[in-house]
PDB file of N, CA and C in Angstrom:
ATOM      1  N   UNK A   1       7.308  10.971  -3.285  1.00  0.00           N
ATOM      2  CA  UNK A   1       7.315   9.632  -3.884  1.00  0.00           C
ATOM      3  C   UNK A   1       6.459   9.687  -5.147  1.00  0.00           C
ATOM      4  N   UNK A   2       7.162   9.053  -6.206  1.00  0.00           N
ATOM      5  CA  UNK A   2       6.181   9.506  -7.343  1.00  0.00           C
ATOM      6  C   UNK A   2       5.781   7.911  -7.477  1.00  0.00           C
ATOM      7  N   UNK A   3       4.289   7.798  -8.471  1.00  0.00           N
ATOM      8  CA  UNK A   3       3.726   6.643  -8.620  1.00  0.00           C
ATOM      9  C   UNK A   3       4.176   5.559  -9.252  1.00  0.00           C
ATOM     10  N   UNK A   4       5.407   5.709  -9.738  1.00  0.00           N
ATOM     11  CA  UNK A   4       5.579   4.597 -10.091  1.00  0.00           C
ATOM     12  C   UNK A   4       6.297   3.770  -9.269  1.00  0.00           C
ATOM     13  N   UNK A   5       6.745   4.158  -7.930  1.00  0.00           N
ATOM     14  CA  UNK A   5       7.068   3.242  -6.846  1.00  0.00           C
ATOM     15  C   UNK A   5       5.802   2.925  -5.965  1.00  0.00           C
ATOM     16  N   UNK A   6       4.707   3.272  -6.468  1.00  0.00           N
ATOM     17  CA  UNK A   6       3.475   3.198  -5.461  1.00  0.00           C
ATOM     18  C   UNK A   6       2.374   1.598  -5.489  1.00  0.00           C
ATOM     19  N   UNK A   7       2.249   0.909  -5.271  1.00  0.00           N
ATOM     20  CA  UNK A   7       1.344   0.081  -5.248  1.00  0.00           C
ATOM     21  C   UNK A   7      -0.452   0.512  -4.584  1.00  0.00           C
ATOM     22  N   UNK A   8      -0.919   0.521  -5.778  1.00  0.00           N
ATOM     23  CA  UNK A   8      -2.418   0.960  -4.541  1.00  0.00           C
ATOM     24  C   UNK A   8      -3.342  -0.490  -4.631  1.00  0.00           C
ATOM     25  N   UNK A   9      -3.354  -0.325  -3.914  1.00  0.00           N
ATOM     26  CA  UNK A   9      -4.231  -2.075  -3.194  1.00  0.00           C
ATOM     27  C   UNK A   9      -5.728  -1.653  -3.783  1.00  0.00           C
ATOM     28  N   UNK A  10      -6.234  -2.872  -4.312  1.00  0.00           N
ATOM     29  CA  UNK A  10      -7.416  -3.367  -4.665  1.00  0.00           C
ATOM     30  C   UNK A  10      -7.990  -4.561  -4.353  1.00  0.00           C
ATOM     31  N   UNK A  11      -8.486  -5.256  -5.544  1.00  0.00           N
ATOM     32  CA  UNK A  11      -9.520  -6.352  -5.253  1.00  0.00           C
ATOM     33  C   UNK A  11      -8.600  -7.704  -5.081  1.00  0.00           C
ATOM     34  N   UNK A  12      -7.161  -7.577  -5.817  1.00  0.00           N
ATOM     35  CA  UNK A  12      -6.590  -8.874  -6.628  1.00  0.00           C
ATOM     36  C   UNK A  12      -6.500  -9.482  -5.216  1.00  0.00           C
ATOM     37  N   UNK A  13      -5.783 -10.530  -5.506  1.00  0.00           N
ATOM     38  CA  UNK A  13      -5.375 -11.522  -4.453  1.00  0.00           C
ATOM     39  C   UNK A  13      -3.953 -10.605  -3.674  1.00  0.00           C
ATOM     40  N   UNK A  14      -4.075 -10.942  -2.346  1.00  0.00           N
ATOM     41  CA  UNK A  14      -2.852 -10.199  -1.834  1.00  0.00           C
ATOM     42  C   UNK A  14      -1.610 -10.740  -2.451  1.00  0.00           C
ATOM     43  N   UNK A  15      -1.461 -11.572  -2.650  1.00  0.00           N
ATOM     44  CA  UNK A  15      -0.367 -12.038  -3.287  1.00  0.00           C
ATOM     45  C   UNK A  15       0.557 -11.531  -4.410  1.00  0.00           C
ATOM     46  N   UNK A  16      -1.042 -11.355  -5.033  1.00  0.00           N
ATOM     47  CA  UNK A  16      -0.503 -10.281  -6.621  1.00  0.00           C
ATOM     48  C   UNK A  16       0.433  -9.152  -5.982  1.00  0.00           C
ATOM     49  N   UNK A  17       0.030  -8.834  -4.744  1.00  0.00           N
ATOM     50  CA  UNK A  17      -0.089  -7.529  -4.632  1.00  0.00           C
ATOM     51  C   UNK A  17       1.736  -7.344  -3.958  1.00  0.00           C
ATOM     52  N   UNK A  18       2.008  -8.323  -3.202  1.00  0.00           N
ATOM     53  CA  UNK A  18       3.198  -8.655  -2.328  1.00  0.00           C
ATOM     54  C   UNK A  18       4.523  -8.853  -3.769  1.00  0.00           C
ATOM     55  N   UNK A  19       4.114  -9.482  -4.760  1.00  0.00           N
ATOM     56  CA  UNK A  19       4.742  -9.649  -6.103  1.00  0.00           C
ATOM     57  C   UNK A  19       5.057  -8.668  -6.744  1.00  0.00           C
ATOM     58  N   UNK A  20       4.185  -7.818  -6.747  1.00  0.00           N
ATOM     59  CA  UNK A  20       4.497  -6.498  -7.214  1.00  0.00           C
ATOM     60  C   UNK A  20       4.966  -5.816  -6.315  1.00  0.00           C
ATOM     61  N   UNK A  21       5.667  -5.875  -4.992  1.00  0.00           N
ATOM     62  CA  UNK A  21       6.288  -4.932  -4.502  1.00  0.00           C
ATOM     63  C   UNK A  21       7.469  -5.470  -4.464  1.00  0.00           C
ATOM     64  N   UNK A  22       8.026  -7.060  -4.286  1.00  0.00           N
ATOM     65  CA  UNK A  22       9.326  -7.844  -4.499  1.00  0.00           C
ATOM     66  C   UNK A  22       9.459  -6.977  -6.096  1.00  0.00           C
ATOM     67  N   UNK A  23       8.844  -7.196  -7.203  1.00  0.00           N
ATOM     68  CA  UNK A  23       9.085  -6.736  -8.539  1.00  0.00           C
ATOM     69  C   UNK A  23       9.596  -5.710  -8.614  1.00  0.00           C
ATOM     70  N   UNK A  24       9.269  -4.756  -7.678  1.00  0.00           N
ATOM     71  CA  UNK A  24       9.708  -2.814  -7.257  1.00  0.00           C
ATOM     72  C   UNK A  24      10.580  -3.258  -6.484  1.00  0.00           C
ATOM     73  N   UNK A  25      11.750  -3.885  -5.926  1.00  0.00           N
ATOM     74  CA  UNK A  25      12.573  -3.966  -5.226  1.00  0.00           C
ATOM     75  C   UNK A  25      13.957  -4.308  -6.278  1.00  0.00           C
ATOM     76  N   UNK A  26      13.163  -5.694  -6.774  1.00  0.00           N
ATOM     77  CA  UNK A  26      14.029  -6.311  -7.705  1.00  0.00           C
ATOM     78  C   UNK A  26      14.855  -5.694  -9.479  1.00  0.00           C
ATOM     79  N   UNK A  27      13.671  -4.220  -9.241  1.00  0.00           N
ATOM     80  CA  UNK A  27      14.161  -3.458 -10.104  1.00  0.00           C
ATOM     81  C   UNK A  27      14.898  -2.607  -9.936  1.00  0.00           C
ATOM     82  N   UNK A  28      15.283  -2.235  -8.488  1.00  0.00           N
ATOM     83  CA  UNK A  28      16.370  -1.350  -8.045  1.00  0.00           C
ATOM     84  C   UNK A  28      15.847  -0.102  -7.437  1.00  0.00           C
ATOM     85  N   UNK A  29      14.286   0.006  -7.307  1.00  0.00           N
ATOM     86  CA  UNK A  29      14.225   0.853  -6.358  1.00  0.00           C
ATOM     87  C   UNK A  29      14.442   0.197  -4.495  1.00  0.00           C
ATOM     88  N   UNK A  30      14.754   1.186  -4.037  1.00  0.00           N
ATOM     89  CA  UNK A  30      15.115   0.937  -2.553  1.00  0.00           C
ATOM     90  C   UNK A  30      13.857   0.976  -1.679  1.00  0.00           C
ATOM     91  N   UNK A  31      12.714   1.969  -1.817  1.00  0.00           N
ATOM     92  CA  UNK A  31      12.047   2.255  -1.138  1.00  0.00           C
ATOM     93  C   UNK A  31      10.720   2.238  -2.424  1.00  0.00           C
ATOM     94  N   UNK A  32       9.376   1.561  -1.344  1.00  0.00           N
ATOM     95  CA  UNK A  32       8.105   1.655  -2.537  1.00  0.00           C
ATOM     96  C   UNK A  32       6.643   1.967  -1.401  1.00  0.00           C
ATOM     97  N   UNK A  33       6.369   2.315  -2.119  1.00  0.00           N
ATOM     98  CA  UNK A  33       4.411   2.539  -1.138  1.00  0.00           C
ATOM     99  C   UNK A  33       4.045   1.966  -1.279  1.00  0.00           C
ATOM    100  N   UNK A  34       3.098   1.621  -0.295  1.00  0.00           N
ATOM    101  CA  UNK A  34       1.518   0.229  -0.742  1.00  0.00           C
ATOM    102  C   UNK A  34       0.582   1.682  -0.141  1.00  0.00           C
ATOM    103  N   UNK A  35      -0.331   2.283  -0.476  1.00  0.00           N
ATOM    104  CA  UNK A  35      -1.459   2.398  -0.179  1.00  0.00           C
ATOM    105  C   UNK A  35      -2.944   1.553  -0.652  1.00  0.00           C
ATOM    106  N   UNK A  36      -3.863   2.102   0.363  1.00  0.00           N
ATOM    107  CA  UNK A  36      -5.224   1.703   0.449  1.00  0.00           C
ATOM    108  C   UNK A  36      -6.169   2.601   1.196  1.00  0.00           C
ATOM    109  N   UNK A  37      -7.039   2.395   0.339  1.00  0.00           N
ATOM    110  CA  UNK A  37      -8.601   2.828   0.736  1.00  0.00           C
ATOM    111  C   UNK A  37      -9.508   1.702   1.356  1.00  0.00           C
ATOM    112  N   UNK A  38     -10.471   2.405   2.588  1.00  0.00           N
ATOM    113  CA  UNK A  38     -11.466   1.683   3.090  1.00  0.00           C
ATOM    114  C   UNK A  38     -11.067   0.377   3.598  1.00  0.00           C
ATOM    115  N   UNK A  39     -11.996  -0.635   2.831  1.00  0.00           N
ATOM    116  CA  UNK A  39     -11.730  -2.146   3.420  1.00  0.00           C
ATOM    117  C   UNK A  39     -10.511  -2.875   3.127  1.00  0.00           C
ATOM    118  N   UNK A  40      -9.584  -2.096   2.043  1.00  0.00           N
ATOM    119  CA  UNK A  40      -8.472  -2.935   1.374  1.00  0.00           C
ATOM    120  C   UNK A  40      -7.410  -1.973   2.856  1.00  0.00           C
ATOM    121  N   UNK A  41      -7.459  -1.871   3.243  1.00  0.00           N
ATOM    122  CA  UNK A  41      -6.414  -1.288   4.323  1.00  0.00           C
ATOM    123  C   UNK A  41      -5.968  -2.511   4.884  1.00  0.00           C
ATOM    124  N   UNK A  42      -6.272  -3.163   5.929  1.00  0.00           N
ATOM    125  CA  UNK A  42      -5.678  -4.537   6.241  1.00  0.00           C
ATOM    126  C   UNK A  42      -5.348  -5.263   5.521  1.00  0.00           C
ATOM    127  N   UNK A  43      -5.749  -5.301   3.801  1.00  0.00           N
ATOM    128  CA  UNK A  43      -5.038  -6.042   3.473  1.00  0.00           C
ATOM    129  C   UNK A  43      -3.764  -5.503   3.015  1.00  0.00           C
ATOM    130  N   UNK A  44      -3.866  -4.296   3.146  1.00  0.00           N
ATOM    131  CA  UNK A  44      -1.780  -3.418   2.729  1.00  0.00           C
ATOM    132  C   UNK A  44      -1.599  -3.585   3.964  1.00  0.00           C
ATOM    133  N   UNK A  45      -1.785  -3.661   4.833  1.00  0.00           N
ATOM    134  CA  UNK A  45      -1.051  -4.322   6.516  1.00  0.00           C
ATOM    135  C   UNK A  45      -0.998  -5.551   6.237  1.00  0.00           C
ATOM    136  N   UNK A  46      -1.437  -6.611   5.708  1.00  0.00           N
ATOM    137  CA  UNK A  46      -0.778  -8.062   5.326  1.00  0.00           C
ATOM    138  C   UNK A  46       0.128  -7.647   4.219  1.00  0.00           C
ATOM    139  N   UNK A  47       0.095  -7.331   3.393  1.00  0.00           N
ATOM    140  CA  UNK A  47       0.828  -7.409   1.789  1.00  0.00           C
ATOM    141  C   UNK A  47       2.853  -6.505   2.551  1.00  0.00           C
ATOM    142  N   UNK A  48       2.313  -5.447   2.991  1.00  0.00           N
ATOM    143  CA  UNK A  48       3.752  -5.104   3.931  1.00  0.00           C
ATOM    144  C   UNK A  48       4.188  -6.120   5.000  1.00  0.00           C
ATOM    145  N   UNK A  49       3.422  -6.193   6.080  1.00  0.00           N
ATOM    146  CA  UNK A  49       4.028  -7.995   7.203  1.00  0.00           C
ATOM    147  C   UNK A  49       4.410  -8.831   6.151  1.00  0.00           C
ATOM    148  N   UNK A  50       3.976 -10.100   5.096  1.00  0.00           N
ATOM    149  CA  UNK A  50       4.029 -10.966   4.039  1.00  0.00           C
ATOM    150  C   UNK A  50       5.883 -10.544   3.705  1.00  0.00           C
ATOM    151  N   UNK A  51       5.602  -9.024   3.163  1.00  0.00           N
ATOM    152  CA  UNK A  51       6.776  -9.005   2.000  1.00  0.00           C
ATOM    153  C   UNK A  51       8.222  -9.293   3.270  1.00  0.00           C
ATOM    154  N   UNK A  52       7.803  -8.561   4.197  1.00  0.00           N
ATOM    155  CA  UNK A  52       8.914  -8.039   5.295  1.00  0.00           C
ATOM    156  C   UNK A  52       9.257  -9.358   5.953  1.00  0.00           C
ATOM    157  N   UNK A  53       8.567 -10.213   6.418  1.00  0.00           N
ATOM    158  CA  UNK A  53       8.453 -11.491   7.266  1.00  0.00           C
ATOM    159  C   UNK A  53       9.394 -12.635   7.013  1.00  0.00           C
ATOM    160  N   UNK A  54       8.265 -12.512   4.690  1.00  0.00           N
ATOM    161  CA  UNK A  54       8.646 -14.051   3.870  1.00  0.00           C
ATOM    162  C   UNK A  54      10.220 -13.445   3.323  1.00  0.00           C
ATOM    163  N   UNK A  55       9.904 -12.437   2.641  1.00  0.00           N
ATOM    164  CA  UNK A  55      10.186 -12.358   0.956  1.00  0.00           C
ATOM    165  C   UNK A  55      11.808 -11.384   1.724  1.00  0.00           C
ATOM    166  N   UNK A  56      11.611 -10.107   2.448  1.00  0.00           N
ATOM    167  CA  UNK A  56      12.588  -9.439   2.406  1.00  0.00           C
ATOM    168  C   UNK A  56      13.611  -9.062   3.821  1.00  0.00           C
ATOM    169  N   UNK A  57      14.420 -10.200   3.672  1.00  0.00           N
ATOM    170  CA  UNK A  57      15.082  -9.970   5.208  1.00  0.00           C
ATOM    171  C   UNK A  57      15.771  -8.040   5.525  1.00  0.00           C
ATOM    172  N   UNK A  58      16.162  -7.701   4.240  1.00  0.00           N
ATOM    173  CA  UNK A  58      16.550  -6.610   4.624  1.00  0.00           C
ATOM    174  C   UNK A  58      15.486  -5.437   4.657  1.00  0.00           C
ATOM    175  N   UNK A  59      14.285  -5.620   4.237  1.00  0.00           N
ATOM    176  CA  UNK A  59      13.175  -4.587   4.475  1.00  0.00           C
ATOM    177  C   UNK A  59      12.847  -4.131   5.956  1.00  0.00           C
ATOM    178  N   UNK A  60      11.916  -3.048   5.691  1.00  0.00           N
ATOM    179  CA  UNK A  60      11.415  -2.481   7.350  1.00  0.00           C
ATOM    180  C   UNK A  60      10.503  -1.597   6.637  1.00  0.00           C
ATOM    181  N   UNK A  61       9.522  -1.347   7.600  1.00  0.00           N
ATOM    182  CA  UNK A  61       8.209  -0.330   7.813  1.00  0.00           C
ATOM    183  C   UNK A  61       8.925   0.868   8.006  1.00  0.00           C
ATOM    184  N   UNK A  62       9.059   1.847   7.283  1.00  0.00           N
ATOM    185  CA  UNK A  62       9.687   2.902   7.883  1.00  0.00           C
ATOM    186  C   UNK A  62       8.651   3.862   8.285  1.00  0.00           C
ATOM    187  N   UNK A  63       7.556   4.234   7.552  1.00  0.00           N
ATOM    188  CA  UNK A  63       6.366   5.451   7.664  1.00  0.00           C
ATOM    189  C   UNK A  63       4.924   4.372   7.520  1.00  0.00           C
ATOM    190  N   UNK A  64       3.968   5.225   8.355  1.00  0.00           N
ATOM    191  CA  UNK A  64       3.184   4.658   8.244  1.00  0.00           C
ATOM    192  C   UNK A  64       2.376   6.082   8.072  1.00  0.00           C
ATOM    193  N   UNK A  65       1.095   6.237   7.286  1.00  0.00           N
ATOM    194  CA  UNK A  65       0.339   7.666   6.984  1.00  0.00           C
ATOM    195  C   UNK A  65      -0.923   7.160   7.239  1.00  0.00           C
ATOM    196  N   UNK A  66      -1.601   7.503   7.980  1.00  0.00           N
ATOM    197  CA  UNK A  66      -2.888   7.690   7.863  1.00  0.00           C
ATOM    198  C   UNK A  66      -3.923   8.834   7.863  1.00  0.00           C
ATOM    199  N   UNK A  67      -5.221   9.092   6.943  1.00  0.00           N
ATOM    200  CA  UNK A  67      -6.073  10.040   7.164  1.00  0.00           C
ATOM    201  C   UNK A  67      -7.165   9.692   6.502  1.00  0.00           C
ATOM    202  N   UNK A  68      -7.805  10.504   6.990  1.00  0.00           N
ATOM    203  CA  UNK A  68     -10.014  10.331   5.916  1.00  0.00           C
ATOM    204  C   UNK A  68      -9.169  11.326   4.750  1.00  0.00           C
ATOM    205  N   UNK A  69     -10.027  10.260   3.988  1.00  0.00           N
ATOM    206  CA  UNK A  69     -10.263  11.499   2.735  1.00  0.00           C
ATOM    207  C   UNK A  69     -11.942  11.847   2.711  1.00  0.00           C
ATOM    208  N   UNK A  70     -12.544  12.793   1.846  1.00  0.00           N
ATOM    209  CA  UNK A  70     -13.586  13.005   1.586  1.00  0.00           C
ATOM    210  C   UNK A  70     -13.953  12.574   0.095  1.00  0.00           C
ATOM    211  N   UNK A  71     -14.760  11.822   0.118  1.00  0.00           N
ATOM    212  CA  UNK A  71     -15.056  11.627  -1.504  1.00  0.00           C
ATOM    213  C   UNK A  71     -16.721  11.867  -2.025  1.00  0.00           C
ATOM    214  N   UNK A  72     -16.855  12.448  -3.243  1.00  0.00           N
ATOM    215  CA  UNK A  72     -18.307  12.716  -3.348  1.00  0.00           C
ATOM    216  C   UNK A  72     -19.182  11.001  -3.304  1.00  0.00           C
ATOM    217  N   UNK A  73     -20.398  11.292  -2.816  1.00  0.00           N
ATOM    218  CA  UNK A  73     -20.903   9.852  -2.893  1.00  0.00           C
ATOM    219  C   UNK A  73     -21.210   9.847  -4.264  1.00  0.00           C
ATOM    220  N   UNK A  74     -21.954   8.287  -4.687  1.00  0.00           N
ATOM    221  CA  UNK A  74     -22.265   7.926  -6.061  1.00  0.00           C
ATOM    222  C   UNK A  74     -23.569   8.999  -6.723  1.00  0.00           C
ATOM    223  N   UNK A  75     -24.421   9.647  -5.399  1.00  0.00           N
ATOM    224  CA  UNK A  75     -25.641  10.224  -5.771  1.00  0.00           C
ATOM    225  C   UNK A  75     -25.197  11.611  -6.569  1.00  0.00           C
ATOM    226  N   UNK A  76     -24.042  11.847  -5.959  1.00  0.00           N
ATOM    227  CA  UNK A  76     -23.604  13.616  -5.918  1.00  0.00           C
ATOM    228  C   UNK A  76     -24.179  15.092  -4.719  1.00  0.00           C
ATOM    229  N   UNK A  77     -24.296  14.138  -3.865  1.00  0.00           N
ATOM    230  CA  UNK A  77     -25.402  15.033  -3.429  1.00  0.00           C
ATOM    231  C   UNK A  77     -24.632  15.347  -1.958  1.00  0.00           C
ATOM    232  N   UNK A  78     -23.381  14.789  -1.610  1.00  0.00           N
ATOM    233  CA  UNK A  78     -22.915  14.797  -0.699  1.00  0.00           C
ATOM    234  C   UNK A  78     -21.604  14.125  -0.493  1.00  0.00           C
ATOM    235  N   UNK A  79     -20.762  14.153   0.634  1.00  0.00           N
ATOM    236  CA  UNK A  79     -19.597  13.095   0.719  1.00  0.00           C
ATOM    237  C   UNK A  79     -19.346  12.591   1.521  1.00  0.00           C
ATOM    238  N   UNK A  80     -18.779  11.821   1.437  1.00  0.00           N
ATOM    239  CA  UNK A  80     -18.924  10.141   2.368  1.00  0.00           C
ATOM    240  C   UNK A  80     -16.780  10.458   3.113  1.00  0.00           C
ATOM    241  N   UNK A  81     -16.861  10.128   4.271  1.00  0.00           N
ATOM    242  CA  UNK A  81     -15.640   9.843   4.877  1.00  0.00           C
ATOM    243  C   UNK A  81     -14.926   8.505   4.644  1.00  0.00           C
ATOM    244  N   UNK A  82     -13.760   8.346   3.888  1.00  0.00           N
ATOM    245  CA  UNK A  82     -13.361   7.241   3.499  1.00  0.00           C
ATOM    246  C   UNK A  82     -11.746   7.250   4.205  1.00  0.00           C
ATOM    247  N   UNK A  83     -11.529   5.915   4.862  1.00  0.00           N
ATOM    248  CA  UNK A  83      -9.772   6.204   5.445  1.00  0.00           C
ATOM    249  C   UNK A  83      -9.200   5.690   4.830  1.00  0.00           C
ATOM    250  N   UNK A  84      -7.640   5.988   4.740  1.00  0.00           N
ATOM    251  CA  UNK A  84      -6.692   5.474   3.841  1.00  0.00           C
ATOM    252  C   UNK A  84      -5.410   5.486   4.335  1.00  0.00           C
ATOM    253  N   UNK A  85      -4.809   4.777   4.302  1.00  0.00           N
ATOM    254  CA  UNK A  85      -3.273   4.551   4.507  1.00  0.00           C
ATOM    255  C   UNK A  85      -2.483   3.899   3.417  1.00  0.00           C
ATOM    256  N   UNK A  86      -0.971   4.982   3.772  1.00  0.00           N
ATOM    257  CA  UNK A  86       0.091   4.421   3.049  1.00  0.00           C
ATOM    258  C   UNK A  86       1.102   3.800   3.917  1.00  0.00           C
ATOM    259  N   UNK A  87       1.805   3.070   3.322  1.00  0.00           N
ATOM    260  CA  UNK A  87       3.108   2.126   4.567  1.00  0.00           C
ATOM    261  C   UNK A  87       4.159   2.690   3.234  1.00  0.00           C
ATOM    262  N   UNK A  88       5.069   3.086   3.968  1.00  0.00           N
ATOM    263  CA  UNK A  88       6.223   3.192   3.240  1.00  0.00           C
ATOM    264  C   UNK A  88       7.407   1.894   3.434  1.00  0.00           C
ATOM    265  N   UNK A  89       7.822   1.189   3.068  1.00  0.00           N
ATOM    266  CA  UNK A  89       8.623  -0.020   2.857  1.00  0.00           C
ATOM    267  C   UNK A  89      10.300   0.602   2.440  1.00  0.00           C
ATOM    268  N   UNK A  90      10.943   0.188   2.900  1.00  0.00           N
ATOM    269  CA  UNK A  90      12.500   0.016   2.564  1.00  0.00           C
ATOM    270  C   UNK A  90      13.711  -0.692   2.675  1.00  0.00           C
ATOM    271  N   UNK A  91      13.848  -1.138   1.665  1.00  0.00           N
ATOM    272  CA  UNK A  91      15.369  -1.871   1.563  1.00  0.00           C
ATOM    273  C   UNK A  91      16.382  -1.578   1.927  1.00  0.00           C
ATOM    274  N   UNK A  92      16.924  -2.233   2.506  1.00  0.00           N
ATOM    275  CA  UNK A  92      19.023  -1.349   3.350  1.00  0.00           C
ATOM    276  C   UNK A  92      20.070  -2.292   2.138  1.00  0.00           C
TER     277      UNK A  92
END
């Protein structure tokens, strides 16, 4: 999957975030990612339920990925365990 079907979840409002994946649908891709890091993870488990529920009768959860990544901390002196998941989404 290359990034430009990818959504990576941040700070915005989930909403933004559900808009931009109707927007990746409505442009003719079939299939798009939401990933997230750390605390934004539940909210790509709302922003996928939201799109699938409200917005897209023909969508479905097809993959779900999870794993830690390792990332250096801010000091440098070490690395911190951070989890992340992607939901893979698709249109029929």
């Amino acid at each position: 999957m290359d990034d430009e079907n990818t959504i990576f979840v941040g700070s915005k409002e989930t909403m933004s975030y559900v808009m931009a994946l109707m927007t990746q649908f409505s442009s003719g891709s079939e299939e798009a990612v939401i990933k997230a890091r750390g605390r934004a993870i539940s909210k790509a488990v709302d922003i996928a339920e939201i799109a699938k529920n409200r917005f897209l009768d023909d969508a479905e959860i097809t993959d779900i990925l999870t794993e830690t990544e390792q990332l250096e901390n801010d000091e440098g002196d070490g690395t911190t365990n951070v989890s992340s998941i992607e939901i893979t989404v698709k249109k029929h």
